[in-house]
Protein backbone atom coordinates (compact mmCIF):
# COMPACT_ATOMS: atom_id res chain seq x y z
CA UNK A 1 58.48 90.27 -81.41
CA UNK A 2 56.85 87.72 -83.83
CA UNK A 3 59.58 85.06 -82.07
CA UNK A 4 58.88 86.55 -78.62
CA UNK A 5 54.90 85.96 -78.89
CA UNK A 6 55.44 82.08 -80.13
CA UNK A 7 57.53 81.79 -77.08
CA UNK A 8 55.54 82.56 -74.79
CA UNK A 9 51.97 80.71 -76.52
CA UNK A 10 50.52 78.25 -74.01
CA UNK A 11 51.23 74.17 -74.89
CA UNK A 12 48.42 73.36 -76.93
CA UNK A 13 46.55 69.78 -76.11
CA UNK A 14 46.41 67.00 -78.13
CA UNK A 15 42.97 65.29 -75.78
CA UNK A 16 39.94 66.19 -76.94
CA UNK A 17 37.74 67.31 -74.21
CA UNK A 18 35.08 64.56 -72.93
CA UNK A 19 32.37 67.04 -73.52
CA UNK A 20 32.77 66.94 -76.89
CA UNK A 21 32.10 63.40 -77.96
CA UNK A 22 29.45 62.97 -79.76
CA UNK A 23 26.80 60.92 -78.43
CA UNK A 24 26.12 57.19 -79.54
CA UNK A 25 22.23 55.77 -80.00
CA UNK A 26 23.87 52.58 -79.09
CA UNK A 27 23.16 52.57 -75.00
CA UNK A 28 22.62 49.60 -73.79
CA UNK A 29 24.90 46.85 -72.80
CA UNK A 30 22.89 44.02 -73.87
CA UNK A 31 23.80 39.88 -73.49
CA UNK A 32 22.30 36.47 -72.19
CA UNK A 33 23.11 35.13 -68.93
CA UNK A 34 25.91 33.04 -68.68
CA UNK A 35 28.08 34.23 -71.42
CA UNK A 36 30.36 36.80 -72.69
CA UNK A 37 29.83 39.94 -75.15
CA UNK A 38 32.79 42.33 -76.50
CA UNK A 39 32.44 45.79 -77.14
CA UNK A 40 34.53 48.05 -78.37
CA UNK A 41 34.88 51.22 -75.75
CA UNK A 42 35.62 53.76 -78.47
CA UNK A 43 32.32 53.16 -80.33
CA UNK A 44 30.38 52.65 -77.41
CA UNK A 45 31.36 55.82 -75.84
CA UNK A 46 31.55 58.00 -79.10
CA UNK A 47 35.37 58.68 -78.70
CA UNK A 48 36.25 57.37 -82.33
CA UNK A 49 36.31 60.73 -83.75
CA UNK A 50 38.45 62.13 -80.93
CA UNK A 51 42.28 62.83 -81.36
CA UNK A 52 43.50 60.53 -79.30
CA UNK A 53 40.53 57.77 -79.09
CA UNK A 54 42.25 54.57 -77.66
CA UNK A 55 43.61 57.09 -74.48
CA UNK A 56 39.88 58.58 -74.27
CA UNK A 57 38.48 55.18 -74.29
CA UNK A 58 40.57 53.99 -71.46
CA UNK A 59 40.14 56.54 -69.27
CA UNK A 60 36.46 56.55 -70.09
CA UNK A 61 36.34 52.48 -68.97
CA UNK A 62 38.15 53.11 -66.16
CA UNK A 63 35.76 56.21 -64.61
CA UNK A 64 32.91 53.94 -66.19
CA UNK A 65 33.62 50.58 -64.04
CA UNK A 66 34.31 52.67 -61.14
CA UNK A 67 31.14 54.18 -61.38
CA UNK A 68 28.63 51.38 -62.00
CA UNK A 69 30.37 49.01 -59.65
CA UNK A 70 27.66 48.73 -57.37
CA UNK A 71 25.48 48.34 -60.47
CA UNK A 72 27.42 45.66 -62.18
CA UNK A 73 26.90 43.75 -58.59
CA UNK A 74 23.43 43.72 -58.49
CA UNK A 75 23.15 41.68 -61.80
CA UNK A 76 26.38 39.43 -61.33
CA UNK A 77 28.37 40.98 -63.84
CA UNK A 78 32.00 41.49 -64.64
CA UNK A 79 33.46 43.93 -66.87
CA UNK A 80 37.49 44.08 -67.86
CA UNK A 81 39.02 46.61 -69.81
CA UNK A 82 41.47 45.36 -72.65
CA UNK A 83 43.73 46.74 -75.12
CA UNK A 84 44.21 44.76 -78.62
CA UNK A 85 46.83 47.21 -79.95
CA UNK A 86 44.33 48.90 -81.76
CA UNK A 87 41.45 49.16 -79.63
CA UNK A 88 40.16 49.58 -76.07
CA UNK A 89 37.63 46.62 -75.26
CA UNK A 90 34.88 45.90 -72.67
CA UNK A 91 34.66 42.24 -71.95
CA UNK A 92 31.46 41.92 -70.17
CA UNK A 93 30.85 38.53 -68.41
CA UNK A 94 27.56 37.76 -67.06
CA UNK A 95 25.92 35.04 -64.36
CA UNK A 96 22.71 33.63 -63.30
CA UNK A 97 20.56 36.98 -62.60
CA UNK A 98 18.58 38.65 -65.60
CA UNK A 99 17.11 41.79 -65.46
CA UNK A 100 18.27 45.65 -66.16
CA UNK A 101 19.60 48.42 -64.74
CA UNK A 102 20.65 52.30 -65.49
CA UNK A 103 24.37 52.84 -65.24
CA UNK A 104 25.86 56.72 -65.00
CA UNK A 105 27.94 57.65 -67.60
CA UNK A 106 31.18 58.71 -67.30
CA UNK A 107 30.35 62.47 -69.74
CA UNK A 108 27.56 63.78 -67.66
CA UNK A 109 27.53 61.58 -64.73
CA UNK A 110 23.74 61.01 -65.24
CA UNK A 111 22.14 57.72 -66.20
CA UNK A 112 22.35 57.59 -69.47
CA UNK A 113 23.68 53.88 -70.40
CA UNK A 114 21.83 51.23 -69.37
CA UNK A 115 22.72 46.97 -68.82
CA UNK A 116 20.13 44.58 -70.03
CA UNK A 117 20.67 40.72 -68.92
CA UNK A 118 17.77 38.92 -71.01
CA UNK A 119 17.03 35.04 -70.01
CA UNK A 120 18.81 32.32 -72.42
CA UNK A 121 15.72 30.81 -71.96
CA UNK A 122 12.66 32.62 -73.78
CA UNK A 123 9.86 34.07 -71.95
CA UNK A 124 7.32 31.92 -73.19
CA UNK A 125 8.59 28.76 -71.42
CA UNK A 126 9.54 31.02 -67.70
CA UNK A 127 5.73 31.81 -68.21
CA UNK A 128 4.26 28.81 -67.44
CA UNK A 129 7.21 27.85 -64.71
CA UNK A 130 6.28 30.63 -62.77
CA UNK A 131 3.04 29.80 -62.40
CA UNK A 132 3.55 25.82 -61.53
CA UNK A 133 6.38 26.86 -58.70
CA UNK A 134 2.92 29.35 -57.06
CA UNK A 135 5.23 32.51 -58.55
CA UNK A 136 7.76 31.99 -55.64
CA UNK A 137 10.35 33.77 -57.55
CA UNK A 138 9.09 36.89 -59.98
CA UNK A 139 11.02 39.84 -61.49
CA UNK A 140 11.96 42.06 -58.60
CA UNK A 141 11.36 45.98 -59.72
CA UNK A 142 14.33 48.06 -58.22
CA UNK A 143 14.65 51.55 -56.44
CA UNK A 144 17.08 52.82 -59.15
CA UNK A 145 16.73 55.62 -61.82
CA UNK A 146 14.44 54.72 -65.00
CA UNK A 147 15.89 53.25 -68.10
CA UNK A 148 15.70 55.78 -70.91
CA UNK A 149 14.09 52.35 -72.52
CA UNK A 150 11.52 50.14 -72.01
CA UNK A 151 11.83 46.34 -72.69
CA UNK A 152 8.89 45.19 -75.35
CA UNK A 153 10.35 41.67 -75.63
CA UNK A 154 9.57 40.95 -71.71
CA UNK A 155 5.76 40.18 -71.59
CA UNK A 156 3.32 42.78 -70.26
CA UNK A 157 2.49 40.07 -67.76
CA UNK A 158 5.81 40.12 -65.79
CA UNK A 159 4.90 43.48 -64.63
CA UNK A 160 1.07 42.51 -64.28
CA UNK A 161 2.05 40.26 -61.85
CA UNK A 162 4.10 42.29 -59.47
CA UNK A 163 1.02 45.12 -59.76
CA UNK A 164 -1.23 42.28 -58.79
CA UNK A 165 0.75 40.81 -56.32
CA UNK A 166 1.65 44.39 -54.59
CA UNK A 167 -2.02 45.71 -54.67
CA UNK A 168 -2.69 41.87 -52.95
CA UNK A 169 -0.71 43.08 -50.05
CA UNK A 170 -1.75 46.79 -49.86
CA UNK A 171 -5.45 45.61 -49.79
CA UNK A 172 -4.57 43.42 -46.82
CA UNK A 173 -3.43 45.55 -45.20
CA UNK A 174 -4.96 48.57 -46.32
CA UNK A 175 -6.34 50.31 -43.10
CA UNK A 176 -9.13 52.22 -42.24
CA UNK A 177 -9.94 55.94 -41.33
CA UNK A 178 -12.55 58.70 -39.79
CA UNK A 179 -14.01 60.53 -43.01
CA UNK A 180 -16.59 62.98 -42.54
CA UNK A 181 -19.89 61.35 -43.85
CA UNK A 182 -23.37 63.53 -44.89
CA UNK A 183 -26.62 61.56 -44.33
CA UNK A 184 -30.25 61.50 -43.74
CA UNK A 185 -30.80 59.72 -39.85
CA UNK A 186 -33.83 58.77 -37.82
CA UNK A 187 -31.95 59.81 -35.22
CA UNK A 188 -29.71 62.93 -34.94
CA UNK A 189 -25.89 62.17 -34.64
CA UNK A 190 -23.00 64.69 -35.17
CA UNK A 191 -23.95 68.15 -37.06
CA UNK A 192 -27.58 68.62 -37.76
CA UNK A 193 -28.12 70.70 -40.72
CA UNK A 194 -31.39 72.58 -38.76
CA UNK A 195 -32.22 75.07 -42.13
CA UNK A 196 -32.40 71.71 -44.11
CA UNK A 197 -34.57 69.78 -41.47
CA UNK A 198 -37.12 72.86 -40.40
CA UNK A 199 -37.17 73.33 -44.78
CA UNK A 200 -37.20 69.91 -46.30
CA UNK A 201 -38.17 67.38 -43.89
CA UNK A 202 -40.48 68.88 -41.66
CA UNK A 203 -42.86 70.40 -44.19
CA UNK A 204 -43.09 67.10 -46.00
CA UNK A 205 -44.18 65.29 -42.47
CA UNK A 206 -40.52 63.37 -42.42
CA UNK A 207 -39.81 64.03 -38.70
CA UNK A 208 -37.44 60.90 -38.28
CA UNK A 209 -35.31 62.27 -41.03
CA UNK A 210 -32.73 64.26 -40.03
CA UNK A 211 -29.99 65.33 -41.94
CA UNK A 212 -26.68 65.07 -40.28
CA UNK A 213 -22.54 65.35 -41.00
CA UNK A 214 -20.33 62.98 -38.82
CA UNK A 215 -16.67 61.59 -38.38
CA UNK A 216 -17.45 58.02 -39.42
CA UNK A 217 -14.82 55.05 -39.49
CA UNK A 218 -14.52 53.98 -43.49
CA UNK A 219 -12.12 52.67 -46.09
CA UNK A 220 -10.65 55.44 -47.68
CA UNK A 221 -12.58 55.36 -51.22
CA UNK A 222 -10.68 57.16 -52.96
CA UNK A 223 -7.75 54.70 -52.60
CA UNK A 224 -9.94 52.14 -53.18
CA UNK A 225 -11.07 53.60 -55.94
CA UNK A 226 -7.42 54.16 -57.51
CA UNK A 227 -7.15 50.32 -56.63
CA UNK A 228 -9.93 49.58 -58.57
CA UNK A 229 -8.87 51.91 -61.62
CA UNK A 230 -5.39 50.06 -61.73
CA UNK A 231 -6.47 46.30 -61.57
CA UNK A 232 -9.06 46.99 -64.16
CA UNK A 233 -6.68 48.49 -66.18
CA UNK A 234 -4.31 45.61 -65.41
CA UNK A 235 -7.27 43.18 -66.03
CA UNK A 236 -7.94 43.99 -69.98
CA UNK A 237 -4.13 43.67 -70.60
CA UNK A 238 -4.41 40.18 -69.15
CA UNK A 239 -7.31 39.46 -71.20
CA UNK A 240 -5.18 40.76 -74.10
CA UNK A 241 -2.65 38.22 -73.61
CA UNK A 242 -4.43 34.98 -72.94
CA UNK A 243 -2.19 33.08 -76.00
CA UNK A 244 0.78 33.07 -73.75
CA UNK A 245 -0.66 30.20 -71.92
CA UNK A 246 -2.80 28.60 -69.70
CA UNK A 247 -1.26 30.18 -66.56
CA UNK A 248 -2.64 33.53 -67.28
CA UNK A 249 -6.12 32.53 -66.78
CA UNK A 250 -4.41 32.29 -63.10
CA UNK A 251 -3.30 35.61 -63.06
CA UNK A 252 -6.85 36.93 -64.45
CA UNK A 253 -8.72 34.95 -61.50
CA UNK A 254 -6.20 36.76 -58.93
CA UNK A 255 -7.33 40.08 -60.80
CA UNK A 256 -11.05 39.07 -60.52
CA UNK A 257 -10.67 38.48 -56.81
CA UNK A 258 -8.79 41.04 -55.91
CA UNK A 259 -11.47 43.38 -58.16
CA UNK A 260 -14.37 41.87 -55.74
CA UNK A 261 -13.14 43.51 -52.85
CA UNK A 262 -13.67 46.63 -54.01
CA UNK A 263 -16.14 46.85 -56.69
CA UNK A 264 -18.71 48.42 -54.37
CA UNK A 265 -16.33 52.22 -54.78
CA UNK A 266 -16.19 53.52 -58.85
CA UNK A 267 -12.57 53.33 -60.76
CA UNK A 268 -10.99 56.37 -60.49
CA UNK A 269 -8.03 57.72 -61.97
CA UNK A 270 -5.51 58.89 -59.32
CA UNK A 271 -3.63 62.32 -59.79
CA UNK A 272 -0.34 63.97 -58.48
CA UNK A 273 -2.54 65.36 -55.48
CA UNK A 274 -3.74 62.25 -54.71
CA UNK A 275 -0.77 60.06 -54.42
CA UNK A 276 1.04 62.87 -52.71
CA UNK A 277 -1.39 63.22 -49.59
CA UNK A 278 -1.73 59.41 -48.96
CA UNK A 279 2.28 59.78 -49.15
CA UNK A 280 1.67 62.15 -45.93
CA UNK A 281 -0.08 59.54 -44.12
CA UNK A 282 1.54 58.87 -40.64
CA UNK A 283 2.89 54.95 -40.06
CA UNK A 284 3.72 54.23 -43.83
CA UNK A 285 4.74 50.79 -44.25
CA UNK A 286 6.78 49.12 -47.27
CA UNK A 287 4.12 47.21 -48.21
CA UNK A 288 1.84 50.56 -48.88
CA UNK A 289 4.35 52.29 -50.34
CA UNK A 290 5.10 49.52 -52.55
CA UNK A 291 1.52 49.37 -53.38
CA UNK A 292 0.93 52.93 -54.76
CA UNK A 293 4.17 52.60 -56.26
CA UNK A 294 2.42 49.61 -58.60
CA UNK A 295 -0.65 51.71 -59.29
CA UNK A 296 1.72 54.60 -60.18
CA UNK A 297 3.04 52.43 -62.87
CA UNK A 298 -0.65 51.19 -63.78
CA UNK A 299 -1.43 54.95 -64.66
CA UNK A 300 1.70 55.94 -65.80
CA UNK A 301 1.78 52.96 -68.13
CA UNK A 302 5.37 51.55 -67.42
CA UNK A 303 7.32 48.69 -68.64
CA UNK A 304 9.93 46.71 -67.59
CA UNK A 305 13.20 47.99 -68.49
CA UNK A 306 15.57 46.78 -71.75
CA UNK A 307 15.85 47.96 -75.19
CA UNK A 308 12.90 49.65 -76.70
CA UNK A 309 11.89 53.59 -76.84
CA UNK A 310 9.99 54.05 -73.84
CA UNK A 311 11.28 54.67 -70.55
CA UNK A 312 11.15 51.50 -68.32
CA UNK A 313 11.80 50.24 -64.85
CA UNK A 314 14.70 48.79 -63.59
CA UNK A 315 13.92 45.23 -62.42
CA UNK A 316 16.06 41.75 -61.32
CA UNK A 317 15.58 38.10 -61.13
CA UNK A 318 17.67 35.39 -60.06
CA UNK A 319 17.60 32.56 -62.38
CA UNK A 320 19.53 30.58 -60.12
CA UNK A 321 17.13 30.69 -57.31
CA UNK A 322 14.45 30.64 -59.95
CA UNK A 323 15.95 27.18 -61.11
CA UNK A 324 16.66 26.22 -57.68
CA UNK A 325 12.79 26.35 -57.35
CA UNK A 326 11.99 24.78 -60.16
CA UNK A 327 13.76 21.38 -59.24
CA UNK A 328 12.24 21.42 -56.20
CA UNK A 329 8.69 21.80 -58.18
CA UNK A 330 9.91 18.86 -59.77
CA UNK A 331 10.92 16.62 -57.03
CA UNK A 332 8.18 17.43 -55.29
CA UNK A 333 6.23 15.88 -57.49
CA UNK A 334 8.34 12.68 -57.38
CA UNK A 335 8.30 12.64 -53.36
CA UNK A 336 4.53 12.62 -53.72
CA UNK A 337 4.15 9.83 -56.58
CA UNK A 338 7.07 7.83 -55.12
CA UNK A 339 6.23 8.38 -51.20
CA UNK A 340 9.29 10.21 -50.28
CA UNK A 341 9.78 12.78 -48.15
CA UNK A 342 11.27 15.43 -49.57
CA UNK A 343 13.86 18.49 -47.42
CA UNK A 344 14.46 21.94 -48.49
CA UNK A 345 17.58 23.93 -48.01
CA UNK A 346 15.38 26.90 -48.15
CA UNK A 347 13.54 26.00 -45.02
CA UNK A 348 16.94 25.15 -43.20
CA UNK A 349 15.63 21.50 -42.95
CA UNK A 350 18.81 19.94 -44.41
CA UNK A 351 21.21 21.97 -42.29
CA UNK A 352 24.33 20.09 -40.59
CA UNK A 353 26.29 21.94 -38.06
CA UNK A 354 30.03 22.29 -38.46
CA UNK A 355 31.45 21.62 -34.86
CA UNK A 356 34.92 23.48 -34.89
CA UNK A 357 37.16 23.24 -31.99
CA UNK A 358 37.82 25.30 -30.80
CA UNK A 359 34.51 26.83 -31.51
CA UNK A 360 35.68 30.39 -32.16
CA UNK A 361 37.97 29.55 -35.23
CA UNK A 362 36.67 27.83 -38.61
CA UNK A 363 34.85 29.16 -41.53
CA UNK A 364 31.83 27.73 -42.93
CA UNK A 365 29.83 26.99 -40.32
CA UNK A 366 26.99 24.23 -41.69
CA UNK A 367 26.33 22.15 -44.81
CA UNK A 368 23.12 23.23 -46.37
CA UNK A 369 22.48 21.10 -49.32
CA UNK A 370 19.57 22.32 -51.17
CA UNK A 371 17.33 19.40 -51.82
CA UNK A 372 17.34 15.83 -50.05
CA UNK A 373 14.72 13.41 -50.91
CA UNK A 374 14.81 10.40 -48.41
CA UNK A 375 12.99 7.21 -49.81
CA UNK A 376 13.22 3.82 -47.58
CA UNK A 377 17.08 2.83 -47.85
CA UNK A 378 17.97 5.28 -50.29
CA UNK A 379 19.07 9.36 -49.93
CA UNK A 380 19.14 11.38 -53.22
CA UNK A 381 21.08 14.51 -52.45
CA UNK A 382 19.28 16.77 -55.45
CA UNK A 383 21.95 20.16 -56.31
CA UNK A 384 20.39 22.47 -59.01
CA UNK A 385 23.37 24.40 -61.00
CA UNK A 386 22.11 27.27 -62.90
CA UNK A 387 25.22 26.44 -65.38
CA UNK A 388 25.67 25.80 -69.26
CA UNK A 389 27.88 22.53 -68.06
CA UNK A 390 25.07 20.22 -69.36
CA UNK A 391 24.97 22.14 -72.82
CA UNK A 392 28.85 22.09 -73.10
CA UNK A 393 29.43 18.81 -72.31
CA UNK A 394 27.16 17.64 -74.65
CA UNK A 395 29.16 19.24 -77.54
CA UNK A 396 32.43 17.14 -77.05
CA UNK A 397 34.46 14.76 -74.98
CA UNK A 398 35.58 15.96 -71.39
CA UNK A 399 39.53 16.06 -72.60
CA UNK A 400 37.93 18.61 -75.14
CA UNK A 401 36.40 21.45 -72.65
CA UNK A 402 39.07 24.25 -71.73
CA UNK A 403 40.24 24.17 -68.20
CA UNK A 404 37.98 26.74 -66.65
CA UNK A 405 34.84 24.45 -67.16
CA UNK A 406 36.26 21.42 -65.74
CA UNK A 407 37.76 23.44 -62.67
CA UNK A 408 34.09 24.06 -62.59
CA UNK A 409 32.52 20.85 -63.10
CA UNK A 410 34.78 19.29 -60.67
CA UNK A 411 34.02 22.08 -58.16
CA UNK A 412 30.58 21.22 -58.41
CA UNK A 413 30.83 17.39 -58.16
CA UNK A 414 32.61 17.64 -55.23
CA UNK A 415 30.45 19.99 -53.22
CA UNK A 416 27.98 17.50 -53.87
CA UNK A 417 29.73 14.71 -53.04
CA UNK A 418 30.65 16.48 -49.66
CA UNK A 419 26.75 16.12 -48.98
CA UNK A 420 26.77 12.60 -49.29
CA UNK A 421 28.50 12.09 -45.97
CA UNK A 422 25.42 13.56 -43.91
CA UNK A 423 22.92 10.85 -45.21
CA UNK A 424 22.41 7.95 -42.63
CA UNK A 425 21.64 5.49 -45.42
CA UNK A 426 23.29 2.78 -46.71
CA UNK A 427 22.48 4.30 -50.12
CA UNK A 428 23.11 7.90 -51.23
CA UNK A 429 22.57 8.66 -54.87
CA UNK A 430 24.40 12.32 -55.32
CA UNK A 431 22.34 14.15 -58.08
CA UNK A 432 23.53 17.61 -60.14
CA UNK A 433 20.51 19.03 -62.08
CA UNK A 434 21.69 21.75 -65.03
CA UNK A 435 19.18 23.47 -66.97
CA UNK A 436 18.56 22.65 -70.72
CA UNK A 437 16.40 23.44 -73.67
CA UNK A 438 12.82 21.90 -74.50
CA UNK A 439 14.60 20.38 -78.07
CA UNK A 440 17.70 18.77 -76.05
CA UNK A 441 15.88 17.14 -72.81
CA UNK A 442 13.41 15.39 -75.53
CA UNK A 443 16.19 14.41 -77.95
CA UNK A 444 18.19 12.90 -74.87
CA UNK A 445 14.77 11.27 -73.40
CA UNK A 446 14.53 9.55 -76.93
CA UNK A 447 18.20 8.04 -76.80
CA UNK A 448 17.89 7.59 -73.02
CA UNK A 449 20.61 9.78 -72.10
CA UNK A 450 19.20 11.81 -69.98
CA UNK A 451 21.05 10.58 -66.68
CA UNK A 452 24.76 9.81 -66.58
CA UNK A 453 25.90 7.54 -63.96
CA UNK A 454 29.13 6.88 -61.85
CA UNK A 455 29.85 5.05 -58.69
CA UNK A 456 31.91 5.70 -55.91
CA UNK A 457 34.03 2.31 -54.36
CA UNK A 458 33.08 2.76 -50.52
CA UNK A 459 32.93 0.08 -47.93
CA UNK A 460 29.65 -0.52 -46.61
CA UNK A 461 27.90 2.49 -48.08
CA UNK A 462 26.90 2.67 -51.98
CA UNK A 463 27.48 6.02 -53.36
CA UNK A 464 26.70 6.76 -56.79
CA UNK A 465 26.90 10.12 -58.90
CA UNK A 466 24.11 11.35 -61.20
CA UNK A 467 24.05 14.44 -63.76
CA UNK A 468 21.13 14.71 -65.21
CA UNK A 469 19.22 17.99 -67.29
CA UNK A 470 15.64 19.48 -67.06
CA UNK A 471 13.97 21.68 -69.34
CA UNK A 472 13.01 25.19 -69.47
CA UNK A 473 9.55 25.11 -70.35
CA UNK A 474 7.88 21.87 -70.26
CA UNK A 475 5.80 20.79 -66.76
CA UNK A 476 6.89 19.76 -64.01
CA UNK A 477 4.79 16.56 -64.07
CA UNK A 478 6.29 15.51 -67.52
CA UNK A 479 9.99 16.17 -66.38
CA UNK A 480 9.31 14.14 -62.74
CA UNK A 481 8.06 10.76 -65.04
CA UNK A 482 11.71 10.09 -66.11
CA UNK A 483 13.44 10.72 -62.37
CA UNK A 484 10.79 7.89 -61.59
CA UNK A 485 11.45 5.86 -64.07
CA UNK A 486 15.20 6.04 -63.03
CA UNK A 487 14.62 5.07 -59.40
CA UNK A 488 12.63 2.67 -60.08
CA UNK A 489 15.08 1.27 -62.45
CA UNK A 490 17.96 1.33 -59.54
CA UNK A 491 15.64 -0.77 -57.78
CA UNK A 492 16.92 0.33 -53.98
């Protein structure tokens, strides 16, 4: 019988069920933009202690990429799975957005993990960038799940500026409505409170005032005093941070003026009720819901999202577009000092029409170069590249970079050099602008090396090549002096 019971016993299993693993505190993908971090997927997803934890981990990656694909998308990363022989590992590549995001996790489906892209480029040299470029490109909060942490390294003045620059728009647009209003009248209007007149007024000789209740056309005070509450909050934290730099003073003046336009109603706190019934309010635009939104996270005393205790918001920025707007801050200033006249991708003024024929077939339809600056006889075709080529290249000869950089480089020299046909001058100076740090731009500006130089042999036409670095930090007047300089010093 003893034989007859083993017989018939069930196959026991050798996986250990996934709700089981133990949890890990480490939950946050964290790297720089531009480069590449290695995790192991066992420790990251607790599975170590499991019976079979290289099989959990994979199958854990896999559900977990599947997942957060849409995630992964919105800040321009890549993840691959890979297997060492003793481990499963997460290679996870980023590109030119920063910011952070919740991602599910593959044991309870909630979100639980989170992906933090920080800038390779600290925080105290985007500061005064953003405020040069007029903020044109800020940290964009997202409609995603909160972070179970809050990001202490980004400066409280990110967020104050997308509170500011939300409440900006809500009080623009902020509209009015019929509130019923009690008050003493010379003449009657609405409900007269009769008991009150025959009692109060009329024994005390005031005939001509009559007490009376009537739909009136206001500003709804009590938003404008949640308004109020929020940008003084915002206000002291501002004031609280005025080492950063010069360009918060800016942000404190926006504050100030924003505070004047409703410092006649008194600060006060919003609660659940509150924001729930202007919620209700028929013909609710973005920009209002975005606004209550930031004074939600004014009372509620949120952060931008990343790697400390506190629950934060999810939030993105695109450092390409960020640079992108930063060269043009730049040239800008060297159109103006030089008498050029500078084009913008941006605004569609550089755009050349592809004319395929026939016209139904083709692909790309236009060249859009991002930047041209047109100066007498000479075109400079300006093309910012959010890259590390400038850094790289620095560290060693070109036969010394591996093969996916130069597939790079070259891809980017000859977009640029594709531009070069749609000047009408007899000059075109084709100019790629990386990124670099404070310490390198000033070392190369020492040895004057801060432009490398090539020409092209073309009949009739000059053509010459430029790569060239700016920094992260300093102003933009300080980096245009040296692109002057080096016009002036091709004398054309």
């Amino acid at each position: 019988m003893a034989a007859r019971r083993r017989a018939f016993q069930p196959p026991t299993e050798r996986r250990t069920p996934l709700l089981t693993l133990a949890s890990t505190p480490d939950i946050c993908l964290e790297l720089q933009d531009h480069t590449r971090v290695t995790k192991s997927a066992a420790t990251f997803f607790g599975s170590k202690s499991s019976a079979d934890p290289a099989g959990q981990a994979a199958r854990l990656t896999d559900q977990f990429i599947t997942q957060n694909a849409p995630l992964f998308q919105l800040l321009q990363v890549t993840i691959q799975r890979d297997y060492d022989g003793r481990d499963v590992l997460l290679h996870i590549d980023s590109g030119s957005s920063i910011g952070a995001v919740p991602l599910l996790s593959p044991l309870t489906a909630r979100p639980d993990f989170g992906l933090v892209i920080q800038p390779r480029f600290p925080w105290a040299g985007i500061g005064p960038m953003l405020a040069e470029m007029g903020w044109l490109i800020s940290p964009t909060p997202l409609r995603l799940a909160l972070l179970k942490r809050s990001e202490r390294r980004v400066p409280p003045w990110v967020l104050s500026f997308m509170v500011l620059a939300r409440i900006k728009a809500l009080l623009d647009r902020l509209e009015r409505r019929f509130e019923f209003t009690t008050e003493v009248r010379s003449a009657p209007k609405g409900n007269i409170a009769w008991t009150q007149y025959a009692t109060r007024q009329l024994p005390q000789g005031n005939f001509l005032s009559v007490p009376c209740t009537f739909p009136d056309l206001r500003d709804d005070r009590n938003l404008q005093g949640a308004i109020r509450f929020a940008l003084e909050k915002q206000l002291r934290s501002l004031e609280s941070q005025q080492e950063q730099g010069a360009f918060i003073h800016r942000l404190i003046a926006l504050a100030e003026s924003l505070l004047r336009k409703v410092h006649t109603v008194p600060a006060r706190r919003p609660e659940r009720p509150d924001v729930a019934m202007w919620l209700r309010r028929p013909m609710r635009s973005d920009l209002f819901l975005e606004g209550l939104q930031a004074i939600e996270w004014t009372v509620d005393q949120r952060g931008l999202a990343g790697l400390s205790d506190l629950e934060g918001l999810p939030w993105t920025m695109p450092m390409d577009r960020f640079f992108e707007a930063w060269v043009k801050t730049v040239m800008r200033i060297v159109a103006r000092q030089l008498g050029g006249n500078l084009k913008a991708g941006r605004k569609r003024e550089t755009v050349s029409p592809l004319a395929w024929d026939p016209p139904y077939l083709g692909s790309q339809r236009s060249l859009v170069p991002d930047m041209i600056l047109e100066l007498e006889a000479t075109s400079y075709i300006v093309d910012p590249k959010y890259k590390r080529h400038w850094e790289e290249l620095q560290q060693g000869v070109w036969h010394d970079q591996n093969i996916t950089l130069q597939e790079r480089h070259r891809a980017d020299l000859l977009q640029v050099l594709a531009y070069a046909n749609l000047a009408s001058t007899a000059n075109v100076v084709c100019c790629l602008v990386y990124p670099c740090s404070q310490g390198t731009w000033e070392s190369l500006a020492k040895r004057d090396r801060l432009f490398h130089q090539a020409e092209i042999p073309n009949r009739g036409r000059r053509v010459q090549v430029w790569l060239t670095a700016i920094p992260m930090g300093a102003s933009a007047t300080s980096v245009a002096a040296p692109f002057c300089k080096q016009i002036h010093k091709l004398g054309l």
